[in-house]
C-alpha atoms as a PDB file:
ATOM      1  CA  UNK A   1     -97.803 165.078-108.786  1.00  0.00           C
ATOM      2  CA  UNK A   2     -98.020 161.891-106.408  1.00  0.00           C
ATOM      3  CA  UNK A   3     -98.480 158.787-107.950  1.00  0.00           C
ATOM      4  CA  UNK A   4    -101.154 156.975-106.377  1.00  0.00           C
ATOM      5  CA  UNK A   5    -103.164 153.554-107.099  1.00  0.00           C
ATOM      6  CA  UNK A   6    -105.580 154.919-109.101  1.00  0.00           C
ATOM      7  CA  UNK A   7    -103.297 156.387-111.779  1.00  0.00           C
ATOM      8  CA  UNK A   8    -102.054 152.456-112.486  1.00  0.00           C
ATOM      9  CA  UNK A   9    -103.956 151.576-115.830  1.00  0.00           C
ATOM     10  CA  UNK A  10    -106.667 148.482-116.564  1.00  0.00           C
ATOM     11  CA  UNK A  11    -104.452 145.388-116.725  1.00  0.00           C
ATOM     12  CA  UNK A  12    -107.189 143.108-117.949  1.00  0.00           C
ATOM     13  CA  UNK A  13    -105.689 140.340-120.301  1.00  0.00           C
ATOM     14  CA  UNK A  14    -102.503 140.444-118.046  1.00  0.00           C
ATOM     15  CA  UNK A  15    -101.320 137.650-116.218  1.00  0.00           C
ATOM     16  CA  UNK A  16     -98.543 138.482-113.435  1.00  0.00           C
ATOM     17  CA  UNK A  17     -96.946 136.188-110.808  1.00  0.00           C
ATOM     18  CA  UNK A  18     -95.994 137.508-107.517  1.00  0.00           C
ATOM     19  CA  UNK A  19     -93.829 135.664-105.456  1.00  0.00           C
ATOM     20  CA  UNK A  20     -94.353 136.117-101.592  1.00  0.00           C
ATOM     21  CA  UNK A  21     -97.631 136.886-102.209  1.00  0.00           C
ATOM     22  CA  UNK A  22     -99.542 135.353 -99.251  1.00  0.00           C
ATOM     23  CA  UNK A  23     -98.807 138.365 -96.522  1.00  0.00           C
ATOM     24  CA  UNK A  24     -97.478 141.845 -96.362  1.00  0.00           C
ATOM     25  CA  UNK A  25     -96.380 143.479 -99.701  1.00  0.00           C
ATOM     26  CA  UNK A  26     -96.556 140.373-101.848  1.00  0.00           C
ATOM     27  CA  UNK A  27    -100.227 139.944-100.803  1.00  0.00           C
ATOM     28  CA  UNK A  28    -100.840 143.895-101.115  1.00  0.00           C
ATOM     29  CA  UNK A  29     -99.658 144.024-104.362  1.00  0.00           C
ATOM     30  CA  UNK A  30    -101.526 140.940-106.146  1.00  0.00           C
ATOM     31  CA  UNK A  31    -104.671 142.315-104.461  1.00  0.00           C
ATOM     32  CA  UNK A  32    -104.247 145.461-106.161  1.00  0.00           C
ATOM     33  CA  UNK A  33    -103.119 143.746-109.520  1.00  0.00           C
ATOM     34  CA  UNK A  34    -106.372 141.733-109.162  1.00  0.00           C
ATOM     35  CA  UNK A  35    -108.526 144.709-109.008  1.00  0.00           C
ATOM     36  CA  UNK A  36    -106.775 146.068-111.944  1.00  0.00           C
ATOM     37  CA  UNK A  37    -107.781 143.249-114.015  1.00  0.00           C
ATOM     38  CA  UNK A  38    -105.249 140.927-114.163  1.00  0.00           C
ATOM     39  CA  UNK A  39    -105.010 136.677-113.436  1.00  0.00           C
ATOM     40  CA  UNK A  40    -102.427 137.208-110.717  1.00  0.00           C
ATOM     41  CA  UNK A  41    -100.718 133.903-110.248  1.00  0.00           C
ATOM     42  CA  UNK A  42     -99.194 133.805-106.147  1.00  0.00           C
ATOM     43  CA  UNK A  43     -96.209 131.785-105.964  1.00  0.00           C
ATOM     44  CA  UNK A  44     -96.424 130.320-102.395  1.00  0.00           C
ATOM     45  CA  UNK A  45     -94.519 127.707-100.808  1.00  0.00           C
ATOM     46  CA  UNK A  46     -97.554 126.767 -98.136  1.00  0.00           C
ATOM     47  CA  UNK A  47    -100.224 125.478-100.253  1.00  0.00           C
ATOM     48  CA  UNK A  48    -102.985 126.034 -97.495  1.00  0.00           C
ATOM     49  CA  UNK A  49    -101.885 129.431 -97.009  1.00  0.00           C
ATOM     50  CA  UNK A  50    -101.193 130.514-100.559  1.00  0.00           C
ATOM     51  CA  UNK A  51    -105.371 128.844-101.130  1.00  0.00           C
ATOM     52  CA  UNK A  52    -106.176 132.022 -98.113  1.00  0.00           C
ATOM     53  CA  UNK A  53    -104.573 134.531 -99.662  1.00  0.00           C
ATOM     54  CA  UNK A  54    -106.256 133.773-103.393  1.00  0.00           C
ATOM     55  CA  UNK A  55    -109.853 134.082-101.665  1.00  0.00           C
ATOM     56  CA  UNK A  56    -108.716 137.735-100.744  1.00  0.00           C
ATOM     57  CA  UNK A  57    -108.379 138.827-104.335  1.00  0.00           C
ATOM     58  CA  UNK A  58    -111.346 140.947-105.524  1.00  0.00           C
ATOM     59  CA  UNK A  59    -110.574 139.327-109.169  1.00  0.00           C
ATOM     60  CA  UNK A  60    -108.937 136.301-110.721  1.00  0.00           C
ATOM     61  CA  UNK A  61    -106.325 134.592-109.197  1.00  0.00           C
ATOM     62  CA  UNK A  62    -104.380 130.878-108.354  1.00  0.00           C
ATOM     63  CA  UNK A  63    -101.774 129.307-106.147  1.00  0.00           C
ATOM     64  CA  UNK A  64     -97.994 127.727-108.049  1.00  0.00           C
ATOM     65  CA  UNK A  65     -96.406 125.857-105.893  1.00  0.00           C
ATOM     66  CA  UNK A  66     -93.310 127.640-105.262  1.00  0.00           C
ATOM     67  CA  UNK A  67     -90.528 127.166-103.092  1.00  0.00           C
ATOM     68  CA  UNK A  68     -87.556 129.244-103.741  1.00  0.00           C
ATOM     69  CA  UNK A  69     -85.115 127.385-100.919  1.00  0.00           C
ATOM     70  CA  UNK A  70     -85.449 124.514-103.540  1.00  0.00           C
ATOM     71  CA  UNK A  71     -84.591 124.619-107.289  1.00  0.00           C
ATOM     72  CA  UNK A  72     -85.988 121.674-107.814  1.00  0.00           C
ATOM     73  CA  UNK A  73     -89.168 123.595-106.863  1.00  0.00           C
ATOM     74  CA  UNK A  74     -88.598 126.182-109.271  1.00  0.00           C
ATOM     75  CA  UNK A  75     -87.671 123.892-111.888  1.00  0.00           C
ATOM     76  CA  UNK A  76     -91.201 121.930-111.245  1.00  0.00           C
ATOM     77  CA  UNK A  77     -93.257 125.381-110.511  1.00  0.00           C
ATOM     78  CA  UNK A  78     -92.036 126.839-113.871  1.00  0.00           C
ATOM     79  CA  UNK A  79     -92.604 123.899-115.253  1.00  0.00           C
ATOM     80  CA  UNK A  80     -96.283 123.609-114.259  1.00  0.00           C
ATOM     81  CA  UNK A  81     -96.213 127.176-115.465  1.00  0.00           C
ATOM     82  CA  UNK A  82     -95.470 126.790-118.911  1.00  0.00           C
ATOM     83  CA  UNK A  83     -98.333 124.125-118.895  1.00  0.00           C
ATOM     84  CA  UNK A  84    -101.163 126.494-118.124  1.00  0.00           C
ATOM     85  CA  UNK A  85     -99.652 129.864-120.210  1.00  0.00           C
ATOM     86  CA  UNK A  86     -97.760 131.135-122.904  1.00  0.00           C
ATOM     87  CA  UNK A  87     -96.923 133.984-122.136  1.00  0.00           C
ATOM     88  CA  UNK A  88     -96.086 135.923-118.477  1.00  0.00           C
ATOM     89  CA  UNK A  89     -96.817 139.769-118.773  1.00  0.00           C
ATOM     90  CA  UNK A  90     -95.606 140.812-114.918  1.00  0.00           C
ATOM     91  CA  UNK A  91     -93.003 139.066-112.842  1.00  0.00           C
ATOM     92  CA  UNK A  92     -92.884 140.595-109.107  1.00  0.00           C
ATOM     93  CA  UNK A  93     -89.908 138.687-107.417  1.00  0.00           C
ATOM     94  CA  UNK A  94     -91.007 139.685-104.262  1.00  0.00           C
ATOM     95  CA  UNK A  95     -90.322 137.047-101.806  1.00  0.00           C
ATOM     96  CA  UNK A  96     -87.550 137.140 -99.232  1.00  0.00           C
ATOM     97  CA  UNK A  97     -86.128 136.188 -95.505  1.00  0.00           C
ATOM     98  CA  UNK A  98     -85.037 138.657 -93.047  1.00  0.00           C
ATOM     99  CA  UNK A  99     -82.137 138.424 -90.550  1.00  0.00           C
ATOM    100  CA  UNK A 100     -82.289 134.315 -90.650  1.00  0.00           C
ATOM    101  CA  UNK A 101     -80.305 132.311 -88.563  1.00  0.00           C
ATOM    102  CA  UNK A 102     -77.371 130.582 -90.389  1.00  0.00           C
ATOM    103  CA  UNK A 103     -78.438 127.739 -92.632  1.00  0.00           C
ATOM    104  CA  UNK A 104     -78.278 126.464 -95.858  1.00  0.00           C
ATOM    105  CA  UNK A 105     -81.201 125.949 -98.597  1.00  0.00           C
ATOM    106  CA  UNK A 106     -81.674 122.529-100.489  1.00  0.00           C
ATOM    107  CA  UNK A 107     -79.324 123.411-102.305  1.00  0.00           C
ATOM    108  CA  UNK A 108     -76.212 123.990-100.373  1.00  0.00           C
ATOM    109  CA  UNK A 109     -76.521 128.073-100.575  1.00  0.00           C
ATOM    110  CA  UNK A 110     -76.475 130.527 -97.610  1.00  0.00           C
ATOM    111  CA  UNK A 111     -80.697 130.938 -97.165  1.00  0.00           C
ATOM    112  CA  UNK A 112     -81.226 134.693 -97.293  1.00  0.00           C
ATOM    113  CA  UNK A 113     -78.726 135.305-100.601  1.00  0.00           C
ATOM    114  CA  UNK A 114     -80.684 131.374-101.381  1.00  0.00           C
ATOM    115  CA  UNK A 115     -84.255 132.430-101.251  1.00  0.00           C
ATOM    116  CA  UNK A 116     -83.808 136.607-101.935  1.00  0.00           C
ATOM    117  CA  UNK A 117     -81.435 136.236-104.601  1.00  0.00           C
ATOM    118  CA  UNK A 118     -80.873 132.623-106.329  1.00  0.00           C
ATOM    119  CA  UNK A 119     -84.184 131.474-105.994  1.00  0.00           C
ATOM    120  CA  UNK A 120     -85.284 134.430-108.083  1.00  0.00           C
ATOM    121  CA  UNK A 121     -82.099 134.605-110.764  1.00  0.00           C
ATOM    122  CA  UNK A 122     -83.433 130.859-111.339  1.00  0.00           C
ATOM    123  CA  UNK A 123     -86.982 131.735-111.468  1.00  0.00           C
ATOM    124  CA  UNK A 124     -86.709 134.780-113.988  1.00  0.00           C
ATOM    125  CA  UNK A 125     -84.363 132.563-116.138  1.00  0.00           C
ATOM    126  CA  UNK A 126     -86.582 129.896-116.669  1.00  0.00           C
ATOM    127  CA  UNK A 127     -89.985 131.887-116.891  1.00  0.00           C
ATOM    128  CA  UNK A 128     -87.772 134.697-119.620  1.00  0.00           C
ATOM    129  CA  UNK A 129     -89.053 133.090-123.078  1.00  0.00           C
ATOM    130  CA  UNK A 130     -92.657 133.907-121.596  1.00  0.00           C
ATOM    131  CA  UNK A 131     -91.744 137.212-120.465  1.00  0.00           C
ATOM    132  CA  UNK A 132     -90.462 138.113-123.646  1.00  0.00           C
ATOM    133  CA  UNK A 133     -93.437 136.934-125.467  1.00  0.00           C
ATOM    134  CA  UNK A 134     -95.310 139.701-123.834  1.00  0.00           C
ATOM    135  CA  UNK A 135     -95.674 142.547-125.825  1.00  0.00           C
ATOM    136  CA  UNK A 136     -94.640 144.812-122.574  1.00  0.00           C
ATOM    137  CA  UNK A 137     -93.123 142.559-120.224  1.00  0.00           C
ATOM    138  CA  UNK A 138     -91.916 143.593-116.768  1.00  0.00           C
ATOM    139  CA  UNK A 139     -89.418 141.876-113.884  1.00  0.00           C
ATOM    140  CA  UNK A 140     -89.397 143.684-111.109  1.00  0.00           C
ATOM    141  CA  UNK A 141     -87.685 143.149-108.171  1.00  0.00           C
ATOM    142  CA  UNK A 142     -88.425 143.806-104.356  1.00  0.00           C
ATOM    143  CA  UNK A 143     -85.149 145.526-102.776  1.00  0.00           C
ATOM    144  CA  UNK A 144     -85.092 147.391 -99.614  1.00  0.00           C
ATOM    145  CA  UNK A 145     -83.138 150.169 -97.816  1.00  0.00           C
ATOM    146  CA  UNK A 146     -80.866 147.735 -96.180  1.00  0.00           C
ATOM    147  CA  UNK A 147     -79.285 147.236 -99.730  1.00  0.00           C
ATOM    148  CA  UNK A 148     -76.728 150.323 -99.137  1.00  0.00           C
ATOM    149  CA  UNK A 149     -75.288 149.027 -96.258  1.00  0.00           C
ATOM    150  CA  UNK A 150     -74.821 145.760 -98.730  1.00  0.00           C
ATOM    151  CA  UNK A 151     -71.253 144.640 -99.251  1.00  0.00           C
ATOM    152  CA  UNK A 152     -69.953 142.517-102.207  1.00  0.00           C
ATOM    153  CA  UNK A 153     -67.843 141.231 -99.982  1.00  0.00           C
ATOM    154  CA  UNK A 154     -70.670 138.871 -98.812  1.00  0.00           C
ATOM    155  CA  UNK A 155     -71.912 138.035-102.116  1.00  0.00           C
ATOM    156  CA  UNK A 156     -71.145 134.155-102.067  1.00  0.00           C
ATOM    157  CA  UNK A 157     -73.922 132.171-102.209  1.00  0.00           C
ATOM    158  CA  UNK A 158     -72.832 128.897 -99.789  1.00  0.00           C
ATOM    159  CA  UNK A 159     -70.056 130.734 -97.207  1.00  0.00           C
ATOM    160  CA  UNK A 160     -71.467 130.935 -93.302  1.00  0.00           C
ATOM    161  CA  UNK A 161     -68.266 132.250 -92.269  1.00  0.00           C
ATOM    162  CA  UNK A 162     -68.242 135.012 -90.046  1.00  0.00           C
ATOM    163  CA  UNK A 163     -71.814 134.989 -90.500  1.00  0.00           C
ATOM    164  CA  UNK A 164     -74.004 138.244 -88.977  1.00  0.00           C
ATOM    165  CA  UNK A 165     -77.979 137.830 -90.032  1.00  0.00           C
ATOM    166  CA  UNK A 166     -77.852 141.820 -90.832  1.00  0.00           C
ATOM    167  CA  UNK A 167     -74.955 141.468 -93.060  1.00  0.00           C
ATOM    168  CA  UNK A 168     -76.415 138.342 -94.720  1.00  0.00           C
ATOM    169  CA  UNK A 169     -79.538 140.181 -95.282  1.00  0.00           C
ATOM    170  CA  UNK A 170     -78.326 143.201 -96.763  1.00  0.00           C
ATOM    171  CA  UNK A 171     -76.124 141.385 -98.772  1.00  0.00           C
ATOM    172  CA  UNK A 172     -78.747 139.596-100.548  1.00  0.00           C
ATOM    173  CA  UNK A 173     -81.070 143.396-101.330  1.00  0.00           C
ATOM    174  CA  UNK A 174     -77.737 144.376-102.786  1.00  0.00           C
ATOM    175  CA  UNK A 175     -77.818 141.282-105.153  1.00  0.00           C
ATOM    176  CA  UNK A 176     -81.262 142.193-105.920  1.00  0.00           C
ATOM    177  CA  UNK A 177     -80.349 145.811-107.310  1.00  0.00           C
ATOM    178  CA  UNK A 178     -77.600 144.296-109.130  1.00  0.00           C
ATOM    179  CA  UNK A 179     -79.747 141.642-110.662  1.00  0.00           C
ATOM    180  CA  UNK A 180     -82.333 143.882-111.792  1.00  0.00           C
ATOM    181  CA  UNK A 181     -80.086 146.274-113.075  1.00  0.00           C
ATOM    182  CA  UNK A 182     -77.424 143.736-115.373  1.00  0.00           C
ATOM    183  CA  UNK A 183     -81.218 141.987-116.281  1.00  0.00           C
ATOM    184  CA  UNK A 184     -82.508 145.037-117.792  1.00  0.00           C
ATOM    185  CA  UNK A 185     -79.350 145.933-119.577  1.00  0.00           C
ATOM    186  CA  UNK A 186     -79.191 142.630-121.102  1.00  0.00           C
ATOM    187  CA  UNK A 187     -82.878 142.283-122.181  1.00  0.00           C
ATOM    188  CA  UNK A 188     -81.915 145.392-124.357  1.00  0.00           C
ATOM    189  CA  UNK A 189     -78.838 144.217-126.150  1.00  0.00           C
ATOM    190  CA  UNK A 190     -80.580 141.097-127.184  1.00  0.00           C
ATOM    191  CA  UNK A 191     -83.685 143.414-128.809  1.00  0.00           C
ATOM    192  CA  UNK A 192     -86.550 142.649-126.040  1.00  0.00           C
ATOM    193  CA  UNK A 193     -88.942 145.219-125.403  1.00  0.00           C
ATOM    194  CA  UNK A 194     -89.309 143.567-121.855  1.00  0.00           C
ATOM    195  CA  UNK A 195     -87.860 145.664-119.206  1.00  0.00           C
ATOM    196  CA  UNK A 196     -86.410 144.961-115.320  1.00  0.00           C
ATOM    197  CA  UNK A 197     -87.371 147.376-112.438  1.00  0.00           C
ATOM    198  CA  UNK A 198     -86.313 147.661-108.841  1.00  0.00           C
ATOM    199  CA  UNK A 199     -88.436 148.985-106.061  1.00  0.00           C
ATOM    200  CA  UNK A 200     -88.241 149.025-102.222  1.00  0.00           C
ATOM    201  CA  UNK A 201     -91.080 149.613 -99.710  1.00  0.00           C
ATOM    202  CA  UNK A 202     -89.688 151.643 -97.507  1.00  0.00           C
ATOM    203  CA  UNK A 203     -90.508 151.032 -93.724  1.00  0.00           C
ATOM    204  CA  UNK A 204     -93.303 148.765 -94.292  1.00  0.00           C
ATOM    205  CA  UNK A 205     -94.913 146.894 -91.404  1.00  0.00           C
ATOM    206  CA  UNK A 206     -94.740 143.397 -92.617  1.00  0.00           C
ATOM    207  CA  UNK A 207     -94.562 139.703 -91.057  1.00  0.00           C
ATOM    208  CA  UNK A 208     -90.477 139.926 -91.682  1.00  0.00           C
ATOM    209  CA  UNK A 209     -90.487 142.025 -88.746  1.00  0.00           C
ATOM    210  CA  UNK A 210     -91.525 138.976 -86.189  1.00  0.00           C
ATOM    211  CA  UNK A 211     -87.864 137.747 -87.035  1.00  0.00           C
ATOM    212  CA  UNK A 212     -86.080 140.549 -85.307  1.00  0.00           C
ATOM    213  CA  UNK A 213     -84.792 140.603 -82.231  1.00  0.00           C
ATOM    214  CA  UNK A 214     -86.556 141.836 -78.886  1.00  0.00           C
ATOM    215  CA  UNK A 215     -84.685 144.544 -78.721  1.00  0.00           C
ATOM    216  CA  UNK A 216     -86.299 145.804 -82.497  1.00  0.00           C
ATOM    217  CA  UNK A 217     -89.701 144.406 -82.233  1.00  0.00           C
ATOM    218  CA  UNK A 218     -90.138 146.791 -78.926  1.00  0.00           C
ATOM    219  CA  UNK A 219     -88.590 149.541 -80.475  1.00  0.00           C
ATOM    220  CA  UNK A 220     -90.936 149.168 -83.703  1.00  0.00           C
ATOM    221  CA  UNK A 221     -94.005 148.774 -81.402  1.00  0.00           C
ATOM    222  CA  UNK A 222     -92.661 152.443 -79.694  1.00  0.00           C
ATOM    223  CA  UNK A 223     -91.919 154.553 -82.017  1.00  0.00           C
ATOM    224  CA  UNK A 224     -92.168 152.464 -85.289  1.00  0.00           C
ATOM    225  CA  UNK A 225     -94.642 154.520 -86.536  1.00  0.00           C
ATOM    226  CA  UNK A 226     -92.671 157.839 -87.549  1.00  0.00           C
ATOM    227  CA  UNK A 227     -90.492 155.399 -89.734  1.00  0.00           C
ATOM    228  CA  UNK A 228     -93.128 152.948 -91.411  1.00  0.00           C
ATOM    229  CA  UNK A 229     -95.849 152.841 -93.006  1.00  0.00           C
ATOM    230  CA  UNK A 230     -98.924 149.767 -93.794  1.00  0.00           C
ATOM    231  CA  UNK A 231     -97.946 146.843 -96.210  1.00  0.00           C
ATOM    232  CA  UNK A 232    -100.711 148.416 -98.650  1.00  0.00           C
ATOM    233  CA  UNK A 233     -98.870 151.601 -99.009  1.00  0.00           C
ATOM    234  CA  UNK A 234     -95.566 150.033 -98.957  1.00  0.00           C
ATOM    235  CA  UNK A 235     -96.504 148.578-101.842  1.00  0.00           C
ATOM    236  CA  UNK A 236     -97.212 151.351-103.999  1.00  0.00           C
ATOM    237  CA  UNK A 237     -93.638 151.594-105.044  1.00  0.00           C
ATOM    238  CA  UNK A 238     -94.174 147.933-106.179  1.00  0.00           C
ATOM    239  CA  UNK A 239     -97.290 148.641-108.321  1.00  0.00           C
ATOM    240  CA  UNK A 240     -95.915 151.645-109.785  1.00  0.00           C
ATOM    241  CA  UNK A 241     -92.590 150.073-111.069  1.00  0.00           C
ATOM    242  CA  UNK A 242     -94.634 147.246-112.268  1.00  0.00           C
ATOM    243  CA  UNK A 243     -97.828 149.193-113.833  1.00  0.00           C
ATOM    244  CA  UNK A 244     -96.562 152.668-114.721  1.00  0.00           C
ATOM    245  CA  UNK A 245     -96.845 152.930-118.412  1.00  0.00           C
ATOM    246  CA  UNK A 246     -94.013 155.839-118.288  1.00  0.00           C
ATOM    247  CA  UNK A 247     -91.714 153.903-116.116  1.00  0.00           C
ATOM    248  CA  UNK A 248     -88.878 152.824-117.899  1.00  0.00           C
ATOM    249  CA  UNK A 249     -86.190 149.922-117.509  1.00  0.00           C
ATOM    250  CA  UNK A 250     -83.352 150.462-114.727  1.00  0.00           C
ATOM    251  CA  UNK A 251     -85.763 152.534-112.846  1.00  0.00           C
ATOM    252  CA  UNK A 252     -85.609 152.363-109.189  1.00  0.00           C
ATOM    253  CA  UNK A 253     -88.796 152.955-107.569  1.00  0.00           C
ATOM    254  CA  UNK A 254     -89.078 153.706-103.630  1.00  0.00           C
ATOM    255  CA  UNK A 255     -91.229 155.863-100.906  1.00  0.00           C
ATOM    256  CA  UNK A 256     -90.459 159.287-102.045  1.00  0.00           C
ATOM    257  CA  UNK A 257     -91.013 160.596 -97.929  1.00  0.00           C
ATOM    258  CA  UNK A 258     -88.449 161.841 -95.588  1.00  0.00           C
ATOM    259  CA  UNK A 259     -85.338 159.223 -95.858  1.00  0.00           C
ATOM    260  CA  UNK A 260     -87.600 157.224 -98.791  1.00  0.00           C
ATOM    261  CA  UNK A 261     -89.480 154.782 -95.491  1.00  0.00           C
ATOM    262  CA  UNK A 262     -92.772 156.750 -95.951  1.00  0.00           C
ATOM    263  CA  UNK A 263     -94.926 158.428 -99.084  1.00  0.00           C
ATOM    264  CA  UNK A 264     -95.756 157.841-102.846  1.00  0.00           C
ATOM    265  CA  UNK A 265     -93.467 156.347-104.873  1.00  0.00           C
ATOM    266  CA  UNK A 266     -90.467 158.191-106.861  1.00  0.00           C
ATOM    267  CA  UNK A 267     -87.907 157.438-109.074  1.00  0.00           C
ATOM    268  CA  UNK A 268     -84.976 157.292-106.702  1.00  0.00           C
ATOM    269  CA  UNK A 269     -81.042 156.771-107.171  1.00  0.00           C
ATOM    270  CA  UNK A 270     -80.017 152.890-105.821  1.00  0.00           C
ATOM    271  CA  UNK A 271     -76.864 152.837-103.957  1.00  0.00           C
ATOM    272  CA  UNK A 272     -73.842 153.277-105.858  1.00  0.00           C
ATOM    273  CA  UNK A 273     -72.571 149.698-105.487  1.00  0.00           C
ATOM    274  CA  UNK A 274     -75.358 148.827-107.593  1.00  0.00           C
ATOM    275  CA  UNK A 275     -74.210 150.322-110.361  1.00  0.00           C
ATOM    276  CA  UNK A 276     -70.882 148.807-110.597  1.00  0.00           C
ATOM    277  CA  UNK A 277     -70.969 146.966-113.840  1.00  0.00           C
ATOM    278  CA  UNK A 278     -68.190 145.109-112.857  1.00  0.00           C
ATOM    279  CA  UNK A 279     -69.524 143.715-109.945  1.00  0.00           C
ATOM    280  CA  UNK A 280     -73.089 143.165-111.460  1.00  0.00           C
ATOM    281  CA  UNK A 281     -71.312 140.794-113.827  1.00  0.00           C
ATOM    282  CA  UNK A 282     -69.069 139.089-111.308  1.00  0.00           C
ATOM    283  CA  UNK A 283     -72.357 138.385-109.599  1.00  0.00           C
ATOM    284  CA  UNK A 284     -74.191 137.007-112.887  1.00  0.00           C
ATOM    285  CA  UNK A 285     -71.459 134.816-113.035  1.00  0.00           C
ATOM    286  CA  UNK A 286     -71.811 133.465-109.540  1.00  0.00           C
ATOM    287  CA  UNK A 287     -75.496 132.744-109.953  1.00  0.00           C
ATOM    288  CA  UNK A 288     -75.435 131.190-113.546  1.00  0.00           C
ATOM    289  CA  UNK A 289     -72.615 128.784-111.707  1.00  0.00           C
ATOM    290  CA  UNK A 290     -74.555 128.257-109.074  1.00  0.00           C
ATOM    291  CA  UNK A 291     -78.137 127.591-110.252  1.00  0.00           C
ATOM    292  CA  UNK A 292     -77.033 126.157-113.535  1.00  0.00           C
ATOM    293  CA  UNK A 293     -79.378 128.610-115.110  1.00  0.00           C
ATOM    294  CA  UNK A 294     -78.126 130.179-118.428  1.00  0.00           C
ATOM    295  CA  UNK A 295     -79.980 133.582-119.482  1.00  0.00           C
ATOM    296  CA  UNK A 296     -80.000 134.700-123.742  1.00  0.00           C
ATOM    297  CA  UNK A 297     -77.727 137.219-124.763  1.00  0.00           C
ATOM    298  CA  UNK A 298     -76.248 138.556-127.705  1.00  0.00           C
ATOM    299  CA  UNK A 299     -72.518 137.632-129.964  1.00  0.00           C
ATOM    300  CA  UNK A 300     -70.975 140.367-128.800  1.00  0.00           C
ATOM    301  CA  UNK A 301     -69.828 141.467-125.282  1.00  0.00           C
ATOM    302  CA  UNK A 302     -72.862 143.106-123.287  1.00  0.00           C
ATOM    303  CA  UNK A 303     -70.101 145.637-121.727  1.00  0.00           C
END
């Protein structure tokens, strides 16, 4: 049976906080959360913009300042967080750039593992204690397709050498799956009934795409469309990993179509480099290093 929009439950009482949330699947999903029922909180680095996107919610919603190139933003958003809640029942770290040219964030780091990875292993860190409060909480993270072509060759965070855009980019969805995955097995061994999920979108047509090259942007606009699909349904895999009251941690949620770019979401099987546990560690290790963010775990050895 396909999963579909309707089939996510009431979420009234909940309080989530996308990330990315003022275009494309970011802004798809909080919509939907909002009709569900739930004070969706839109991390958005553009004040103005973030302001927009809140009047588009058909329920509650506000703006946190949020910049993820910056963890001195993080540091202050979470703070300003922690002032207004006590407890964070959804965290959708969806944000992310696409095929950037090379550049470094605030902080020294390479901008697409900066901004899709770091900025999110620091967010999650410092927003955990109110996810585990929750009686249910979720983390799920946004991946994409381009994570199998990922090598963890490319995993550190500040090197521009050699650097290819495509090979920055998939990089950093790799570091996403292995995140999400190492997260989820280490909320367990410490006791929390909070959970971390992956999804991807698919093909979705979002704003990401006006950072390709000619060359892709004409080929999209051609024949795009047997390959895509809208931001709203790209975000279904999103909702479900993040609503489904059967989902359970470790799941990877994606378009369940011909190659996983179009249809309802499934539970699908993440590429295998995702599941190397010695890598996923290796890489935990790297960004506790680099953000200077230190996650709870147990006495004993996780692995």
């Amino acid at each position: 049976m396909m999963w579909q929009l309707s089939d996510a439950p009431r979420l009234d009482g909940r309080i989530a906080l996308v990330t990315g949330a003022t275009a494309g699947i970011g802004l798809e999903t909080a919509k939907a959360l909002s009709a569900r029922g739930a004070h969706v909180v839109l991390g958005a680095r553009d004040q103005a913009r973030g302001a927009d996107a809140v009047a588009q919610l058909p329920g509650d919603g506000s703006v946190l300042a949020l910049d993820l190139a910056d963890l001195g933003s993080v540091r202050s958003a979470c703070a300003a967080l922690r002032e207004r809640l006590d407890r964070l029942d959804i965290l959708i770290n969806n944000a992310g750039l696409w095929w950037q040219p090379a550049r470094h964030t605030a902080d020294g780091f390479e901008s697409q593992m900066g901004v899709n990875h770091l900025g999110h292993f620091a967010l999650t860190g410092l927003l955990l204690d109110l996810i585990m409060r929750s009686p249910a909480g979720r983390v799920v993270t946004v991946s994409s397709k381009a994570a199998g072509a990922g090598s963890v060759m490319n995993l550190d965070p500040k090197s521009l050498d050699r650097y290819r855009p495509a090979k920055a980019y998939n990089a950093s969805k790799l570091a996403n799956l292995l995140f999400a995955f190492e997260l989820n097995d280490r909320l367990a061994a410490i006791g929390s009934p909070a959970i971390s999920l992956a999804a991807h979108p698919g093909g979705a047509r979002t704003d990401l795409f006006r950072d390709a090259s000619p060359g892709f942007r004409i080929a999209n606009a051609t024949i795009g469309w047997l390959f895509t699909q809208s931001a709203r349904e790209g975000a279904l895999s999103v909702l479900r990993a993040a609503t489904d009251p059967h989902a359970r941690g470790g799941e990877y949620y994606g378009p369940g179509g011909p190659g996983q770019f179009r249809g309802a979401p499934t539970v699908q099987r993440a590429p295998r480099r995702a599941y190397d546990s010695a890598q996923r560690r290796q890489l935990w290790t790297i960004s506790q290093e680099a953000t200077g963010i230190s996650y709870p775990r147990p006495a004993e050895t996780l692995h």
